[in-house]
N, C-alpha and C. Protein backbone atom coordinates (compact mmCIF):
# COMPACT_ATOMS: atom_id res chain seq x y z
N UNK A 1 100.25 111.86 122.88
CA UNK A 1 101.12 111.16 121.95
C UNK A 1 100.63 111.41 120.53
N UNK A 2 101.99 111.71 119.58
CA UNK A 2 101.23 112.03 118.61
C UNK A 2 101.72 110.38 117.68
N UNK A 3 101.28 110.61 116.23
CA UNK A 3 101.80 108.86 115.76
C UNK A 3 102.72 109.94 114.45
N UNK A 4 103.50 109.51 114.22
CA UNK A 4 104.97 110.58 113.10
C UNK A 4 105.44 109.40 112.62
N UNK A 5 106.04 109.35 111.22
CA UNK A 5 106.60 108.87 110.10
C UNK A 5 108.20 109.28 110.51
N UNK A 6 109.31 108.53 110.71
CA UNK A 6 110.90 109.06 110.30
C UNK A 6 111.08 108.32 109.31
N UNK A 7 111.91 108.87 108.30
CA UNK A 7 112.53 108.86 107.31
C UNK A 7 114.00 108.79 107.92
N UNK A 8 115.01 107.73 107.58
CA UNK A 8 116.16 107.52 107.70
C UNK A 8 117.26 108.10 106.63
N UNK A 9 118.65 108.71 107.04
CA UNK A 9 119.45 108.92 105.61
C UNK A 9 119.81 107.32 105.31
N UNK A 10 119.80 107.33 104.20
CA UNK A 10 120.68 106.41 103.36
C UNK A 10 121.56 105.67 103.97
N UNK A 11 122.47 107.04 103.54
CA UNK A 11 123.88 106.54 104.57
C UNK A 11 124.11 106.04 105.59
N UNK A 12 122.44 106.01 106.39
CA UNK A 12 122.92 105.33 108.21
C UNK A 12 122.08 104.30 108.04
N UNK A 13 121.41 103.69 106.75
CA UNK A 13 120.63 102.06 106.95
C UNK A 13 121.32 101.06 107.05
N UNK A 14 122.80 100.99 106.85
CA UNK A 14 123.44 100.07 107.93
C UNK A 14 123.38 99.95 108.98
N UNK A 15 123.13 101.00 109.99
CA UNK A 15 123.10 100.37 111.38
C UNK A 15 121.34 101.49 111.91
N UNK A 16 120.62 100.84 111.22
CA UNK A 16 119.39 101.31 111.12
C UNK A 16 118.84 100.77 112.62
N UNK A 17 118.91 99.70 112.88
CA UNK A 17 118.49 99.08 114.32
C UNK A 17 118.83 100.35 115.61
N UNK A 18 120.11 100.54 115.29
CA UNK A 18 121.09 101.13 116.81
C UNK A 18 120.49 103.14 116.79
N UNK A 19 120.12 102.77 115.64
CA UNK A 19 119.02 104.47 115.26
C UNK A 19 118.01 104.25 115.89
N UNK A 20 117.24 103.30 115.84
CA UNK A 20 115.80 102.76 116.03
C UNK A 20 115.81 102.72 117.89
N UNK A 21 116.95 102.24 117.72
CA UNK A 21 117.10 102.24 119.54
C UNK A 21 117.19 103.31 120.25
N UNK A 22 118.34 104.46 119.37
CA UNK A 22 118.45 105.79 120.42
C UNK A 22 117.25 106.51 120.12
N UNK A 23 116.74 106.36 119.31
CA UNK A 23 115.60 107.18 118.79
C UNK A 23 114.19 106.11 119.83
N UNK A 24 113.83 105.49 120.27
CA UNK A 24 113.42 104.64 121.10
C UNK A 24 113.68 104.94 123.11
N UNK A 25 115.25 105.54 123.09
CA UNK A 25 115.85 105.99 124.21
C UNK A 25 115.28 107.63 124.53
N UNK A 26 114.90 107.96 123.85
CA UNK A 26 114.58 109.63 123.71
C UNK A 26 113.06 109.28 123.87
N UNK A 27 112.27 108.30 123.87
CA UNK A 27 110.95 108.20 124.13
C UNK A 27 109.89 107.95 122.74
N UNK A 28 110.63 107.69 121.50
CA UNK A 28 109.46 107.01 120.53
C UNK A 28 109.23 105.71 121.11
N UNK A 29 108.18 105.44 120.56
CA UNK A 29 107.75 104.37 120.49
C UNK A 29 107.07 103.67 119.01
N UNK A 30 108.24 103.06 118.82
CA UNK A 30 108.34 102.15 117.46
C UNK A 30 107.03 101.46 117.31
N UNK A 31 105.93 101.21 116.04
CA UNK A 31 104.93 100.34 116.04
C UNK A 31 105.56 99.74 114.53
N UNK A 32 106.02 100.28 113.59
CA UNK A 32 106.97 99.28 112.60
C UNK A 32 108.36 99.95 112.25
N UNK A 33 109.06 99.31 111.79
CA UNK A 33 110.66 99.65 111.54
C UNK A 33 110.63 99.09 109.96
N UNK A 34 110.86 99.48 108.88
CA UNK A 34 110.79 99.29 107.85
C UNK A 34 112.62 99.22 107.03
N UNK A 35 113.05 98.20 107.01
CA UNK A 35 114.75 97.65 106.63
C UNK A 35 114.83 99.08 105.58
N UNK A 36 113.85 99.39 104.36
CA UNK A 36 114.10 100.51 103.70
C UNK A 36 114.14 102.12 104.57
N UNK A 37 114.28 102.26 105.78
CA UNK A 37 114.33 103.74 106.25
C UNK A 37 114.09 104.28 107.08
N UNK A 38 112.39 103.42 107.19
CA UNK A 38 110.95 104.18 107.49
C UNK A 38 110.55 103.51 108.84
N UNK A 39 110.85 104.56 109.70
CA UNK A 39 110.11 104.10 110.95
C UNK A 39 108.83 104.68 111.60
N UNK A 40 108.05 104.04 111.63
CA UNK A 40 106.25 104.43 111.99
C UNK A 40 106.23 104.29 113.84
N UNK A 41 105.55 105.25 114.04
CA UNK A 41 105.65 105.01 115.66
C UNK A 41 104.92 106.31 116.57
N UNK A 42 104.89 106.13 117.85
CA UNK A 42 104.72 107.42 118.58
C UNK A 42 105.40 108.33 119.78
N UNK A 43 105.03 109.47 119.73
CA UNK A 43 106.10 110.16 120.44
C UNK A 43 105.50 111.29 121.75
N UNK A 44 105.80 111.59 122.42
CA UNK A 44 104.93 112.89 123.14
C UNK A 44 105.49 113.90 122.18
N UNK A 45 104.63 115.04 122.45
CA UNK A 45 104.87 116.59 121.37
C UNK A 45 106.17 116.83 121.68
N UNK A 46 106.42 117.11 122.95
CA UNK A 46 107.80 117.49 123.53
C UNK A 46 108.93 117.13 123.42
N UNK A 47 109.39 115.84 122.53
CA UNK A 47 110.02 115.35 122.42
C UNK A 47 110.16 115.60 120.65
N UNK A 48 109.20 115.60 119.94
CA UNK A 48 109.42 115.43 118.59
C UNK A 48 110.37 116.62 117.71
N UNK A 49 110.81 117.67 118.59
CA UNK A 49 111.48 118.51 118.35
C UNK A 49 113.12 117.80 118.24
N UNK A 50 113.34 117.22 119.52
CA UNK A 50 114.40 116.55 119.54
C UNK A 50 114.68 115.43 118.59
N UNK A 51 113.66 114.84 118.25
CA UNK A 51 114.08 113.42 117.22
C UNK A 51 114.43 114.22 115.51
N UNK A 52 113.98 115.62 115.83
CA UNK A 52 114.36 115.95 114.27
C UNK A 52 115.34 115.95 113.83
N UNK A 53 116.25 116.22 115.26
CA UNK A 53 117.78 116.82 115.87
C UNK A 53 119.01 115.87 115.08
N UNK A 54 117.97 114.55 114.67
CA UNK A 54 119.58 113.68 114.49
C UNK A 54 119.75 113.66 113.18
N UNK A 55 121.25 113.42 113.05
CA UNK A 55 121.81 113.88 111.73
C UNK A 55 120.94 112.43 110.65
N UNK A 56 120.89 111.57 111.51
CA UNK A 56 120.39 110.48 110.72
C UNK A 56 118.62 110.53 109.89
N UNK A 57 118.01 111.55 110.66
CA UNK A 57 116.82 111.86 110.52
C UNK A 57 116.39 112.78 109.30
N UNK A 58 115.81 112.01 107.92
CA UNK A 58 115.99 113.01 107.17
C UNK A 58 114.70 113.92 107.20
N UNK A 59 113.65 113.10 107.37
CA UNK A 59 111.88 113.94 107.90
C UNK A 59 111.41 113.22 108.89
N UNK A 60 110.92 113.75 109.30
CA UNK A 60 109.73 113.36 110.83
C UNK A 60 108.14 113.88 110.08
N UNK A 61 107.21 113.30 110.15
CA UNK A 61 106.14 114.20 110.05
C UNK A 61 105.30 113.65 110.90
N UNK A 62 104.11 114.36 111.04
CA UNK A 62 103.48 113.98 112.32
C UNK A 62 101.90 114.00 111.60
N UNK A 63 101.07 113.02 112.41
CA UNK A 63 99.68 112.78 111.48
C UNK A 63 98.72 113.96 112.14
N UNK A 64 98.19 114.34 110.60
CA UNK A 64 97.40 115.70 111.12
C UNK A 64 96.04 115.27 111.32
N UNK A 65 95.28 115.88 112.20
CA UNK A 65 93.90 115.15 112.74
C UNK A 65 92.95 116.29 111.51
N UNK A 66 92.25 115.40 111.24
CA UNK A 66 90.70 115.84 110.29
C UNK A 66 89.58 115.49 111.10
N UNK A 67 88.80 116.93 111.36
CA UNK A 67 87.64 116.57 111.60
C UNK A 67 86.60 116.18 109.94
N UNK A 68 85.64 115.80 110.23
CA UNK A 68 84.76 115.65 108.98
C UNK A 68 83.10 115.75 109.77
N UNK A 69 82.02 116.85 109.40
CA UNK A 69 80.56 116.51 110.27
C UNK A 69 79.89 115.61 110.01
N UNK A 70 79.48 114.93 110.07
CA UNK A 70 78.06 114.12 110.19
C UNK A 70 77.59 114.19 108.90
N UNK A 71 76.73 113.34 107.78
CA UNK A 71 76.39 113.65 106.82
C UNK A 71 74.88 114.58 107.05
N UNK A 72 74.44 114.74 107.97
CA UNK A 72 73.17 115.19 108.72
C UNK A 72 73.13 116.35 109.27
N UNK A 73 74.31 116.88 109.28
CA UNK A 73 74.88 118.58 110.30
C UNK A 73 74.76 119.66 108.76
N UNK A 74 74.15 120.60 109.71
CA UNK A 74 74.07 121.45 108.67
C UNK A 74 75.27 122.03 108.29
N UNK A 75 75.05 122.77 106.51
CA UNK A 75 76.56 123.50 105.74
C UNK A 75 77.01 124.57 106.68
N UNK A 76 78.45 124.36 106.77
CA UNK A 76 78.83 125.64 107.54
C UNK A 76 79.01 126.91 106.00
């Protein structure tokens, strides 16, 4: 599971809930819904192709993993 940001159009934050749901039906999993747009949540990889798909969807992004070493590991 990865954790991805959607961005909503404008035009569909009237019925922002019934987005939240089909987008929910396809396998996110909502952790906040934000009335301005923004829905925070997670998804399997396989699927995040499809949630890009809707016309209502203006970005998806997905959180990129950082490693960082040890303050103690030697300079690469």
């Amino acid at each position: 599971m990865k954790n991805i940001v959607i961005t909503i159009s404008n035009s569909h934050l009237d019925r922002l809930k019934s987005v939240a749901a089909l987008l929910c039906k396809e396998g996110l999993v909502i952790t906040t819904l934000y009335e301005f747009g923004v829905i925070i949540g997670t998804a399997d990889e396989k699927i995040i192709h499809t949630l890009r798909q809707h016309e209502e969807v203006i970005s998806l992004t997905e959180e990129k993993q950082a490693n960082i070493s040890p303050p103690d590991a030697e300079v690469q």
